[in-house]
PDB file of N, CA and C in Angstrom:
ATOM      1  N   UNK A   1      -1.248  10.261  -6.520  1.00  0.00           N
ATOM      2  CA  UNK A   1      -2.133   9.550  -5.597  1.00  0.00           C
ATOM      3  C   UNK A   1      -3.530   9.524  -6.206  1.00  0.00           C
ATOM      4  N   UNK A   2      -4.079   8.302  -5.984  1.00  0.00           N
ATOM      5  CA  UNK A   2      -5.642   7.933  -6.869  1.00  0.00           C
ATOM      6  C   UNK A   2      -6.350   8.874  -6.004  1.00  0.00           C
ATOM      7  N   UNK A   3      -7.172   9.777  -6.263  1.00  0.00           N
ATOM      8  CA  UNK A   3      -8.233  10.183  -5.080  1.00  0.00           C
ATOM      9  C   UNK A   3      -9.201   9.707  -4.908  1.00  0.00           C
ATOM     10  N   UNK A   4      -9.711   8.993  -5.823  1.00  0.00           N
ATOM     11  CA  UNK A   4     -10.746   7.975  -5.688  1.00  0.00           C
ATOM     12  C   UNK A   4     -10.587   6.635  -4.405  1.00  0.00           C
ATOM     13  N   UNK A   5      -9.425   6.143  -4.591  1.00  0.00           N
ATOM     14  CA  UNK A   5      -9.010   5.325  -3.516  1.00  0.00           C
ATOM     15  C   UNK A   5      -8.821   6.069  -1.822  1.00  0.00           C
ATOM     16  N   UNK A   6      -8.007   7.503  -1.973  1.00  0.00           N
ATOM     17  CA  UNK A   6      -8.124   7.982  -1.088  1.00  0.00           C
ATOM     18  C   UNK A   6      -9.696   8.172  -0.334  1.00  0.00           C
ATOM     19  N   UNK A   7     -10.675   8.589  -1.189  1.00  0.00           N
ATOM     20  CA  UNK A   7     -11.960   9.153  -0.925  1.00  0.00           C
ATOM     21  C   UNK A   7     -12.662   7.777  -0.136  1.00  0.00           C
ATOM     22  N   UNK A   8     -12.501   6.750  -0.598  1.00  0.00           N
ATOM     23  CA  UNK A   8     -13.128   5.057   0.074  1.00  0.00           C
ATOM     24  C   UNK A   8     -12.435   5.189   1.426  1.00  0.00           C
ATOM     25  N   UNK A   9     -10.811   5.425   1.322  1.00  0.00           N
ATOM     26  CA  UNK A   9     -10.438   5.259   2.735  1.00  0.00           C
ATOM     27  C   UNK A   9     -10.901   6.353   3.531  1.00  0.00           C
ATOM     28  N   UNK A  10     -11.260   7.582   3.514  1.00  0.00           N
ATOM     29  CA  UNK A  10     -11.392   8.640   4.132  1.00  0.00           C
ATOM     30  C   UNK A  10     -13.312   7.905   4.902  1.00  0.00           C
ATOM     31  N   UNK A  11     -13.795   7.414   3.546  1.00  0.00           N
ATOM     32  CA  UNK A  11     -15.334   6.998   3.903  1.00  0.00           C
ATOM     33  C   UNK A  11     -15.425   6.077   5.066  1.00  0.00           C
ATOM     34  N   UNK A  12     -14.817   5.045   4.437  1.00  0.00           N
ATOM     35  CA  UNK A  12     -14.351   3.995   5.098  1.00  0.00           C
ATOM     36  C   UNK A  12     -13.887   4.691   6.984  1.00  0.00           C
ATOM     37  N   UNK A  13     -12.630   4.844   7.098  1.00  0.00           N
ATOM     38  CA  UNK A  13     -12.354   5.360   8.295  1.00  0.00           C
ATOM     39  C   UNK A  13     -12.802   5.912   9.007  1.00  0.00           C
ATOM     40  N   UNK A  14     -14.004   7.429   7.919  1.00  0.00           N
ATOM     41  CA  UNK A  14     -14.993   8.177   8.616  1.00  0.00           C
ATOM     42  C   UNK A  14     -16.253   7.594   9.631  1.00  0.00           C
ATOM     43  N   UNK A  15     -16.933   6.146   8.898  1.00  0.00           N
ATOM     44  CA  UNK A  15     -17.576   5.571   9.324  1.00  0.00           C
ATOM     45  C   UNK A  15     -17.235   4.388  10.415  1.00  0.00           C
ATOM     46  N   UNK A  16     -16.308   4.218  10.063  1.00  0.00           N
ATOM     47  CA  UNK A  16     -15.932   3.383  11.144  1.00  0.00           C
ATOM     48  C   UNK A  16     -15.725   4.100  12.606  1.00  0.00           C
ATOM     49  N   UNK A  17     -14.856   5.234  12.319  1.00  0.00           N
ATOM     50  CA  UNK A  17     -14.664   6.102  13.853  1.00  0.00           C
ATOM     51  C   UNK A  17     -15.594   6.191  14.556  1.00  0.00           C
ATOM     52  N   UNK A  18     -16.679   6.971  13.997  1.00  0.00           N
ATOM     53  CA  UNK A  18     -18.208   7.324  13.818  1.00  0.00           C
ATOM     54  C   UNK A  18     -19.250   6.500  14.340  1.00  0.00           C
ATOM     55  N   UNK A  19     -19.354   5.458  14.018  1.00  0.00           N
ATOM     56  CA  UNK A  19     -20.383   4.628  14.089  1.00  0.00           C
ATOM     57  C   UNK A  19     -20.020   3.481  14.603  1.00  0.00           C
ATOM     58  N   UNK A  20     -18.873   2.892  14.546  1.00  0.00           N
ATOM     59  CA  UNK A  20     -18.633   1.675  14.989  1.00  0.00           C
ATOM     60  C   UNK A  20     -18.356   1.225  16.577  1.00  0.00           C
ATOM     61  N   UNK A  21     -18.847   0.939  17.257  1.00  0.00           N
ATOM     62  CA  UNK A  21     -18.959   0.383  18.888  1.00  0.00           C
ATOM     63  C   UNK A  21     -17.340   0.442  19.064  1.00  0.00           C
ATOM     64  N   UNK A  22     -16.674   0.470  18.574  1.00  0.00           N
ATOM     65  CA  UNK A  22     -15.322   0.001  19.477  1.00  0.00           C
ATOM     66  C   UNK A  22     -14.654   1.362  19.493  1.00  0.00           C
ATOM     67  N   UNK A  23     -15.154   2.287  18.849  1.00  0.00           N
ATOM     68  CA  UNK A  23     -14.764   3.452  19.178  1.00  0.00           C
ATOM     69  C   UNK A  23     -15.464   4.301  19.796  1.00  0.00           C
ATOM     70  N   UNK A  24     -16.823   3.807  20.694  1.00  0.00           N
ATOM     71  CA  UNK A  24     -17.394   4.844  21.569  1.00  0.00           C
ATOM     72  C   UNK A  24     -16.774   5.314  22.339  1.00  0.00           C
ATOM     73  N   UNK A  25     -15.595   5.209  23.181  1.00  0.00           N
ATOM     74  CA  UNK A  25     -15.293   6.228  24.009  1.00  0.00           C
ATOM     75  C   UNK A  25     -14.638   7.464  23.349  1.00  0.00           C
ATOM     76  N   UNK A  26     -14.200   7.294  21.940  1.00  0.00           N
ATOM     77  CA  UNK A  26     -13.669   8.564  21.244  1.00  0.00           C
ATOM     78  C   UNK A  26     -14.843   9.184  20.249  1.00  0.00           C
ATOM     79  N   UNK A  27     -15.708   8.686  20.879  1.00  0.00           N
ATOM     80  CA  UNK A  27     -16.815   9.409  19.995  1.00  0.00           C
ATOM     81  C   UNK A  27     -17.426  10.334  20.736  1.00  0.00           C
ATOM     82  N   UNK A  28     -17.065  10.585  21.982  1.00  0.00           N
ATOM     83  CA  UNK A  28     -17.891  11.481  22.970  1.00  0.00           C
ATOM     84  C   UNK A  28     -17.117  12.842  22.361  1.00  0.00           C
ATOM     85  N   UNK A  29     -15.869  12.642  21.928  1.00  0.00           N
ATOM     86  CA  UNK A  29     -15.491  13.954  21.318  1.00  0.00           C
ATOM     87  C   UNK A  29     -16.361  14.541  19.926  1.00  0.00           C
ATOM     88  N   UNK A  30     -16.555  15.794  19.856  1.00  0.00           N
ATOM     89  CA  UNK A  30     -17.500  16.412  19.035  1.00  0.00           C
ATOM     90  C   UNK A  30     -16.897  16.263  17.421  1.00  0.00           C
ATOM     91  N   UNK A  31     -15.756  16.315  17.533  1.00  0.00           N
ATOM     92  CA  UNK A  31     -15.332  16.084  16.239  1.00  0.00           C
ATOM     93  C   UNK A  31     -15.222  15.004  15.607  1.00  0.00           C
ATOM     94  N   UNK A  32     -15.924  13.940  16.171  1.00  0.00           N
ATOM     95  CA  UNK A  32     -16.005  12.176  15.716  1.00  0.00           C
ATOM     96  C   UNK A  32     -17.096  11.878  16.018  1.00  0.00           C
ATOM     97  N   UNK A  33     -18.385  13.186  15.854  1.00  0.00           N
ATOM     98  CA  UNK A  33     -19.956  12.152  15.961  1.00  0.00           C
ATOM     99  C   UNK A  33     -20.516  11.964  14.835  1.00  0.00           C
ATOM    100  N   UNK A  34     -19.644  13.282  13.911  1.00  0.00           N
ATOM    101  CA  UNK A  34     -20.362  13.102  12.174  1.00  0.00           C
ATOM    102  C   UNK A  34     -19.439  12.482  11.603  1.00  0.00           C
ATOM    103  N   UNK A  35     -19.680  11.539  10.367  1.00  0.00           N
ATOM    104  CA  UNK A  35     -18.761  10.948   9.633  1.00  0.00           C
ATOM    105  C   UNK A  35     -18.795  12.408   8.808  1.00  0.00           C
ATOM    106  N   UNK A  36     -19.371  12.876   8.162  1.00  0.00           N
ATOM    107  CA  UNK A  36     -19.331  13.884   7.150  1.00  0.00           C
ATOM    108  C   UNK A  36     -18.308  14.925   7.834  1.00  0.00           C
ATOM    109  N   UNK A  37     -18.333  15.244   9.366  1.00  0.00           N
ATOM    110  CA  UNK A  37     -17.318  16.346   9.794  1.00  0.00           C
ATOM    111  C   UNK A  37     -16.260  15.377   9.634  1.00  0.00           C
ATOM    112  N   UNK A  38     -16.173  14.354  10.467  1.00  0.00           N
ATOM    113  CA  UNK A  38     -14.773  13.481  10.601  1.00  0.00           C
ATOM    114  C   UNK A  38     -14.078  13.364   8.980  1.00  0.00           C
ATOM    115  N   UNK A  39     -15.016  13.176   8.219  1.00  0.00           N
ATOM    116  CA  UNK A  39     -14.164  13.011   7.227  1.00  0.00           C
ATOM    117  C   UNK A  39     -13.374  14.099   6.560  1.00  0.00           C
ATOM    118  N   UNK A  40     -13.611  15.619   6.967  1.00  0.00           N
ATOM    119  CA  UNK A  40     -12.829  16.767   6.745  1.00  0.00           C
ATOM    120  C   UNK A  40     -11.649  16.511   7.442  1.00  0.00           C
ATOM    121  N   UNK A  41     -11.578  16.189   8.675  1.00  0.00           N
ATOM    122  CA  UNK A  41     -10.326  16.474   9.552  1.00  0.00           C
ATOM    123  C   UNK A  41      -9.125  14.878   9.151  1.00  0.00           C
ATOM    124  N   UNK A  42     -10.175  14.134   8.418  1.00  0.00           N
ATOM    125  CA  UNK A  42      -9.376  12.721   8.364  1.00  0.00           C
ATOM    126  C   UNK A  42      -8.462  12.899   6.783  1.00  0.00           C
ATOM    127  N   UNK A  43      -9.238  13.275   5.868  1.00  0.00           N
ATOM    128  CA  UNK A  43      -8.744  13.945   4.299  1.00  0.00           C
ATOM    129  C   UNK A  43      -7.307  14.999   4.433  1.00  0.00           C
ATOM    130  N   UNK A  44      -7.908  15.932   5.125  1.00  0.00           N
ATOM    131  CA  UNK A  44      -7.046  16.666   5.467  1.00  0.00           C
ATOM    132  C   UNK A  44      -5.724  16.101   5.999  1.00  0.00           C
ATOM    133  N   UNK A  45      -5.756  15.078   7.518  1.00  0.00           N
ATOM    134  CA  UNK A  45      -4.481  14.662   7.825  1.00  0.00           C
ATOM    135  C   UNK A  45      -3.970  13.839   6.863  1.00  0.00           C
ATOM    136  N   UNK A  46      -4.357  12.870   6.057  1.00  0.00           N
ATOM    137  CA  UNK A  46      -4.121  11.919   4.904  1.00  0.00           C
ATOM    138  C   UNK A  46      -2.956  13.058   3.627  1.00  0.00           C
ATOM    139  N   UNK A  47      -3.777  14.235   3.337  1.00  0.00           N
ATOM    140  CA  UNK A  47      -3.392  14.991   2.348  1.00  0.00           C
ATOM    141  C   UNK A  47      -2.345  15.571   3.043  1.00  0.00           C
ATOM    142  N   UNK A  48      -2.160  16.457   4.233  1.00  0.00           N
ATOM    143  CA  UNK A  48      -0.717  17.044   5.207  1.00  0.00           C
ATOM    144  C   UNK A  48       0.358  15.644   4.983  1.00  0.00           C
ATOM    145  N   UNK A  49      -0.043  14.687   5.426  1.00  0.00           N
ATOM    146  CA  UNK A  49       0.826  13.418   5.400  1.00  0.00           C
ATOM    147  C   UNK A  49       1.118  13.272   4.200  1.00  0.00           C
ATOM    148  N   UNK A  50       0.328  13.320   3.043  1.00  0.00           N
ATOM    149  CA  UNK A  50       0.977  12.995   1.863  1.00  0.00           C
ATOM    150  C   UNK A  50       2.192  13.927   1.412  1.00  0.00           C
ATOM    151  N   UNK A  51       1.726  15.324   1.502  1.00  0.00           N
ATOM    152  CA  UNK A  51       3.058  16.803   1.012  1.00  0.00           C
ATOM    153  C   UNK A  51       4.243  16.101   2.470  1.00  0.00           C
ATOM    154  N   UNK A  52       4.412  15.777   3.487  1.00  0.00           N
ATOM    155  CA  UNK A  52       5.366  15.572   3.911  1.00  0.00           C
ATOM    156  C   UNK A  52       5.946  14.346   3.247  1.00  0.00           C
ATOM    157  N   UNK A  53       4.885  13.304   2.515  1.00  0.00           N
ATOM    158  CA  UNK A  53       6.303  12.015   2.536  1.00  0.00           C
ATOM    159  C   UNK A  53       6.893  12.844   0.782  1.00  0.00           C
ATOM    160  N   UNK A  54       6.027  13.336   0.079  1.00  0.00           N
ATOM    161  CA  UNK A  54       6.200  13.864  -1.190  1.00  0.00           C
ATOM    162  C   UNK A  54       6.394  15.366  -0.946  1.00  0.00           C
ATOM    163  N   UNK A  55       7.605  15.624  -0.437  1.00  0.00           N
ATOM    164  CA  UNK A  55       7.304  17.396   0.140  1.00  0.00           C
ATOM    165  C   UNK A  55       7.828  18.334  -1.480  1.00  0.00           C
ATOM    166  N   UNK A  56       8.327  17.908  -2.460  1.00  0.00           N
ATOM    167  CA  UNK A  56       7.979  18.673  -3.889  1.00  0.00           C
ATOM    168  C   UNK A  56       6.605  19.260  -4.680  1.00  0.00           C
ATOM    169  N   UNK A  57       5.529  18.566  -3.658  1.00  0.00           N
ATOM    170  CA  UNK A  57       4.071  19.111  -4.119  1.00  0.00           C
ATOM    171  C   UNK A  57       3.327  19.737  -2.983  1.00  0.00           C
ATOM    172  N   UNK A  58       4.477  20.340  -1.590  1.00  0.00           N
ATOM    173  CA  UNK A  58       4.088  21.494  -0.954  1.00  0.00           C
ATOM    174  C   UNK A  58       3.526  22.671  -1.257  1.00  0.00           C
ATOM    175  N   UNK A  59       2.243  22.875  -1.361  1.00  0.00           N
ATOM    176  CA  UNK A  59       1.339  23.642  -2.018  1.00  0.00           C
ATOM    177  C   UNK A  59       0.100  23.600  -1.084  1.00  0.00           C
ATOM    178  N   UNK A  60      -0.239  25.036  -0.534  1.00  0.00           N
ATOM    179  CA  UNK A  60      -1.646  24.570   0.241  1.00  0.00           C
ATOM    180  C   UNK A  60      -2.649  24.645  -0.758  1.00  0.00           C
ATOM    181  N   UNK A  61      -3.065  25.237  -2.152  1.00  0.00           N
ATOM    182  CA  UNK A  61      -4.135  25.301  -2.948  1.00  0.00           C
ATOM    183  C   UNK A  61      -4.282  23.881  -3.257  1.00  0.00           C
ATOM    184  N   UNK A  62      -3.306  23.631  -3.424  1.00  0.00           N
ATOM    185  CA  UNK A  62      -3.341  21.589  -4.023  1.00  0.00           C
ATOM    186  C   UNK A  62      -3.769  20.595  -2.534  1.00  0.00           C
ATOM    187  N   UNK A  63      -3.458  21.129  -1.280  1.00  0.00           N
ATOM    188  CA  UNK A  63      -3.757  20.627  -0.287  1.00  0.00           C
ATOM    189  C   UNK A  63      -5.211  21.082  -0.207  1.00  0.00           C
ATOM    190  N   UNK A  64      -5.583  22.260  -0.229  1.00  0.00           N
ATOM    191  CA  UNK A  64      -7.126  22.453  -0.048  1.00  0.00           C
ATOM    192  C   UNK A  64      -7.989  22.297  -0.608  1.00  0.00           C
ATOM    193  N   UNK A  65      -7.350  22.257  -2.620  1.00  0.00           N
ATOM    194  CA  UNK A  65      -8.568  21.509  -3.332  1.00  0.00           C
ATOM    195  C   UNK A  65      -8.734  19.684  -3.185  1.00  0.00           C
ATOM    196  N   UNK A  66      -7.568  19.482  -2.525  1.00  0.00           N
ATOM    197  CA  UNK A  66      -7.408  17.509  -2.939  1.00  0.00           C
ATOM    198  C   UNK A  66      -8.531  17.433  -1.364  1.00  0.00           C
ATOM    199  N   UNK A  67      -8.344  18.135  -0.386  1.00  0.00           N
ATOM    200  CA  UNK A  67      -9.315  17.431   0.881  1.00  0.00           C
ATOM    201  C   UNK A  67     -10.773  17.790   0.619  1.00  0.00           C
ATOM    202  N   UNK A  68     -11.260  19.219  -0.070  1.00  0.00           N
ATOM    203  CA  UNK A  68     -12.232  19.213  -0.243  1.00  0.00           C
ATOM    204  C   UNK A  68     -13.212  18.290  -1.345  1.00  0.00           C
ATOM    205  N   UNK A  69     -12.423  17.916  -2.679  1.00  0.00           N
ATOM    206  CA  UNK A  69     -12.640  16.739  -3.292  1.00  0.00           C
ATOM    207  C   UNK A  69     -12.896  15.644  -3.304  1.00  0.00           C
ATOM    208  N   UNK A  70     -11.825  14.853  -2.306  1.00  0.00           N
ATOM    209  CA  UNK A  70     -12.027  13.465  -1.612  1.00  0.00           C
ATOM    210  C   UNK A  70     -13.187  13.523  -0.266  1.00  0.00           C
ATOM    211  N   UNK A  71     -13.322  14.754   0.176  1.00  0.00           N
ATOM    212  CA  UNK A  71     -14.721  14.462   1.221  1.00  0.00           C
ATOM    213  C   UNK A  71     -16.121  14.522  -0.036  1.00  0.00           C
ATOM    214  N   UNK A  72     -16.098  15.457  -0.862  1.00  0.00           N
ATOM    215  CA  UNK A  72     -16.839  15.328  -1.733  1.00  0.00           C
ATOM    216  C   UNK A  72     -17.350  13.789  -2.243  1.00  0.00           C
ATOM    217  N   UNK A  73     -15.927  13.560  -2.710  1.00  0.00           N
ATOM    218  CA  UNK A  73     -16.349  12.094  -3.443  1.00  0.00           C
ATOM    219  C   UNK A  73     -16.727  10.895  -2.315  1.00  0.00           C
ATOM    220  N   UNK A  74     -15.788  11.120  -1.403  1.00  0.00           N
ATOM    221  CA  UNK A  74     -16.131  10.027  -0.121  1.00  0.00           C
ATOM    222  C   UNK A  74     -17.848   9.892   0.572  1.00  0.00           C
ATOM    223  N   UNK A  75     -18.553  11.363  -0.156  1.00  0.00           N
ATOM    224  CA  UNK A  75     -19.926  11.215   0.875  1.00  0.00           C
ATOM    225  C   UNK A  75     -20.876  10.264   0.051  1.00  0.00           C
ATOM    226  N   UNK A  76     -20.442   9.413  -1.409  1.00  0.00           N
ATOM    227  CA  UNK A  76     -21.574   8.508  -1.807  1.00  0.00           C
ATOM    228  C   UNK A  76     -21.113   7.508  -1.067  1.00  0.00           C
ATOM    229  N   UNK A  77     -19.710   6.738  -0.949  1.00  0.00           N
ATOM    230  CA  UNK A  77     -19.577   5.621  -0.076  1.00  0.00           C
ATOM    231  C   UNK A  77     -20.059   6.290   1.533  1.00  0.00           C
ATOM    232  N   UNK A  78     -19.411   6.675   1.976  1.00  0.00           N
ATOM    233  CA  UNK A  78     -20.523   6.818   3.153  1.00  0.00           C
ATOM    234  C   UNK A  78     -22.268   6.935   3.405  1.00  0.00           C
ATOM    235  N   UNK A  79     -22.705   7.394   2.439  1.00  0.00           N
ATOM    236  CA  UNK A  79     -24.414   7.256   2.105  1.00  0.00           C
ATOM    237  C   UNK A  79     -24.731   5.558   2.052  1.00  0.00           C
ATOM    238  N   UNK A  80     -23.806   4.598   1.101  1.00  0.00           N
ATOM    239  CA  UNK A  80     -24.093   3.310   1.078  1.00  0.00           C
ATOM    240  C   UNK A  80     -23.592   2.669   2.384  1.00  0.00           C
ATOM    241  N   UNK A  81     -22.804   2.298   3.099  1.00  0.00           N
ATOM    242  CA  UNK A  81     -22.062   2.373   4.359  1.00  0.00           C
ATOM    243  C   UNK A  81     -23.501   2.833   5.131  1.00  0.00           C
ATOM    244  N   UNK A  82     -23.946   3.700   5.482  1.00  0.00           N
ATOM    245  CA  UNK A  82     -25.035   4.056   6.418  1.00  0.00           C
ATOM    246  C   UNK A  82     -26.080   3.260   5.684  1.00  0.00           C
ATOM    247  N   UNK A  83     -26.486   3.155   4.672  1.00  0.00           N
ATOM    248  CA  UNK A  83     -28.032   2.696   4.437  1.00  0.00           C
ATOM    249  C   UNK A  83     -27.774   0.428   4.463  1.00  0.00           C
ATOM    250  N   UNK A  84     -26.354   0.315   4.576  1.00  0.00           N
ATOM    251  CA  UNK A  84     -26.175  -0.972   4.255  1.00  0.00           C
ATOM    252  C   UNK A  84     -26.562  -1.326   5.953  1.00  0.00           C
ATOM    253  N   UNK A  85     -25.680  -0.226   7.151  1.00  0.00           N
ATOM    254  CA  UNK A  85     -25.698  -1.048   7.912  1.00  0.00           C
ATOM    255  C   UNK A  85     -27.402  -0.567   8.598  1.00  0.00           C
ATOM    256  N   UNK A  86     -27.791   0.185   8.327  1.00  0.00           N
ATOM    257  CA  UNK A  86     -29.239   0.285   8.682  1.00  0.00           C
ATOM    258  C   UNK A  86     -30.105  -0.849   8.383  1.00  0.00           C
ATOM    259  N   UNK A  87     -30.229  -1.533   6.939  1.00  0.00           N
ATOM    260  CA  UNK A  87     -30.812  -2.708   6.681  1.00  0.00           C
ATOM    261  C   UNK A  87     -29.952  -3.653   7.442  1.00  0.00           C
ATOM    262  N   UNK A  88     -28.887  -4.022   7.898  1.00  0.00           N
ATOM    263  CA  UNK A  88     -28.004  -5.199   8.585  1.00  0.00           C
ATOM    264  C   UNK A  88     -28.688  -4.946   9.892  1.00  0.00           C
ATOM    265  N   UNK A  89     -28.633  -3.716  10.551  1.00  0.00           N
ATOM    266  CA  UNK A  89     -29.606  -3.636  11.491  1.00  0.00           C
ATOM    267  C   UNK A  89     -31.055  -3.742  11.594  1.00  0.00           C
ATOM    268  N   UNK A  90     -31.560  -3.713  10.846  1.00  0.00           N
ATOM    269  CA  UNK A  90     -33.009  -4.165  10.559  1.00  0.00           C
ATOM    270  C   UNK A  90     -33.176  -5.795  10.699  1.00  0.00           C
ATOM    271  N   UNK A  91     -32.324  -6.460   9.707  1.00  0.00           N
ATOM    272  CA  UNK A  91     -32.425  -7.688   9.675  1.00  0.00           C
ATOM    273  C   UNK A  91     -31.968  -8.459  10.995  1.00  0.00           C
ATOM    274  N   UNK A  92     -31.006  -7.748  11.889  1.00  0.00           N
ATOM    275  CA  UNK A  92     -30.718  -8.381  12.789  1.00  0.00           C
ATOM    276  C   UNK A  92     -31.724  -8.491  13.822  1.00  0.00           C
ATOM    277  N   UNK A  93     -32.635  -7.459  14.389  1.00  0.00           N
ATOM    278  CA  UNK A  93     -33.704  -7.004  15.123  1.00  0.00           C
ATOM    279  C   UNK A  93     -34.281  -8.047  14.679  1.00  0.00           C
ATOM    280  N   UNK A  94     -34.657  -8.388  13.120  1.00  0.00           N
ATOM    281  CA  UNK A  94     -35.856  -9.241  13.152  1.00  0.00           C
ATOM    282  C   UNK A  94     -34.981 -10.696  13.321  1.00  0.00           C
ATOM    283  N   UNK A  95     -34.070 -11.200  13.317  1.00  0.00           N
ATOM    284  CA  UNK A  95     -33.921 -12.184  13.598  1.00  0.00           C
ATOM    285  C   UNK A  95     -33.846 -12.621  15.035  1.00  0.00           C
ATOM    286  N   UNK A  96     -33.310 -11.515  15.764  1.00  0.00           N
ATOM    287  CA  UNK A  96     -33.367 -11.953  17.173  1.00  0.00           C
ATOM    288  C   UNK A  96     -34.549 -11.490  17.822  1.00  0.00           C
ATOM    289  N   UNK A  97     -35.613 -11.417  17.174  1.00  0.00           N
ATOM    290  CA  UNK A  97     -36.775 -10.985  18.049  1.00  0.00           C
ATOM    291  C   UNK A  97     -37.140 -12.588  18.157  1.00  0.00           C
ATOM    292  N   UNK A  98     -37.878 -12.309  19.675  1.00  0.00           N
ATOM    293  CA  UNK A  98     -38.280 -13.294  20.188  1.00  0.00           C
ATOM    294  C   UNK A  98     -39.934 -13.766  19.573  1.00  0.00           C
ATOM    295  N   UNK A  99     -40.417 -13.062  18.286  1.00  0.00           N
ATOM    296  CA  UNK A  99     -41.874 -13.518  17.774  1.00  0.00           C
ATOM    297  C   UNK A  99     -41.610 -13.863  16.438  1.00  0.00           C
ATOM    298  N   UNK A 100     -40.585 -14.143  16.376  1.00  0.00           N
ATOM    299  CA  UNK A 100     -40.572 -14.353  14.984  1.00  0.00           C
ATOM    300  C   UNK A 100     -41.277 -15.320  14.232  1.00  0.00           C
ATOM    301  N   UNK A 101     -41.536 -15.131  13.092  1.00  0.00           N
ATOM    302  CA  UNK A 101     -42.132 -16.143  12.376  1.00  0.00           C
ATOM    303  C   UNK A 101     -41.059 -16.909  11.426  1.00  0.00           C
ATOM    304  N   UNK A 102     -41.204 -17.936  11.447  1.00  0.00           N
ATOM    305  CA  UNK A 102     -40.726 -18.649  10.007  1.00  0.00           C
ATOM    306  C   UNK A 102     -40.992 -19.544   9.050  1.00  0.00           C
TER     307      UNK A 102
END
């Protein structure tokens, strides 16, 4: 398994749970307000799921170094992910403000 690819989806998913409006009512739970926590518990189920469909690489050291790795690598896409939609939010404010200039 690429962990690099894993690490985007873990980012990816983290931020979306996290931050994205359509999941506010599961965000009131404490374990889905940080993408950085969410993405421990999301790596982790990804990596458990993987030793079950591949259960010959049942190993928790290989399970505990592959989740701590992919949250590792997953926190630069999540850094870009937060600073992209901060400017998308910026730009949107100024477009729908009612003084705008053009």
């Amino acid at each position: 398994m690429n962990i690099i690819l894993v690490a985007l989806a873990v980012a990816s998913i983290s931020m979306t749970l996290t931050q994205s409006s359509l999941f506010r009512i599961i965000q009131k739970c404490k374990l889905l307000q940080c993408p950085y926590c969410a993405a421990h518990w999301i790596s982790l189920l990804l990596w458990i799921s993987y030793t079950f469909i591949y259960p010959k690489t049942i190993d928790l050291f290989f399970v505990l170094i592959n989740v701590f790795a992919t949250v590792t690598i997953s926190v630069l896409p999540m850094l870009a992910i937060a600073y992209l939609n901060t400017r998308m939010d910026r730009h949107a404010s100024i477009l729908h403000s009612p003084h705008r200039a053009l």
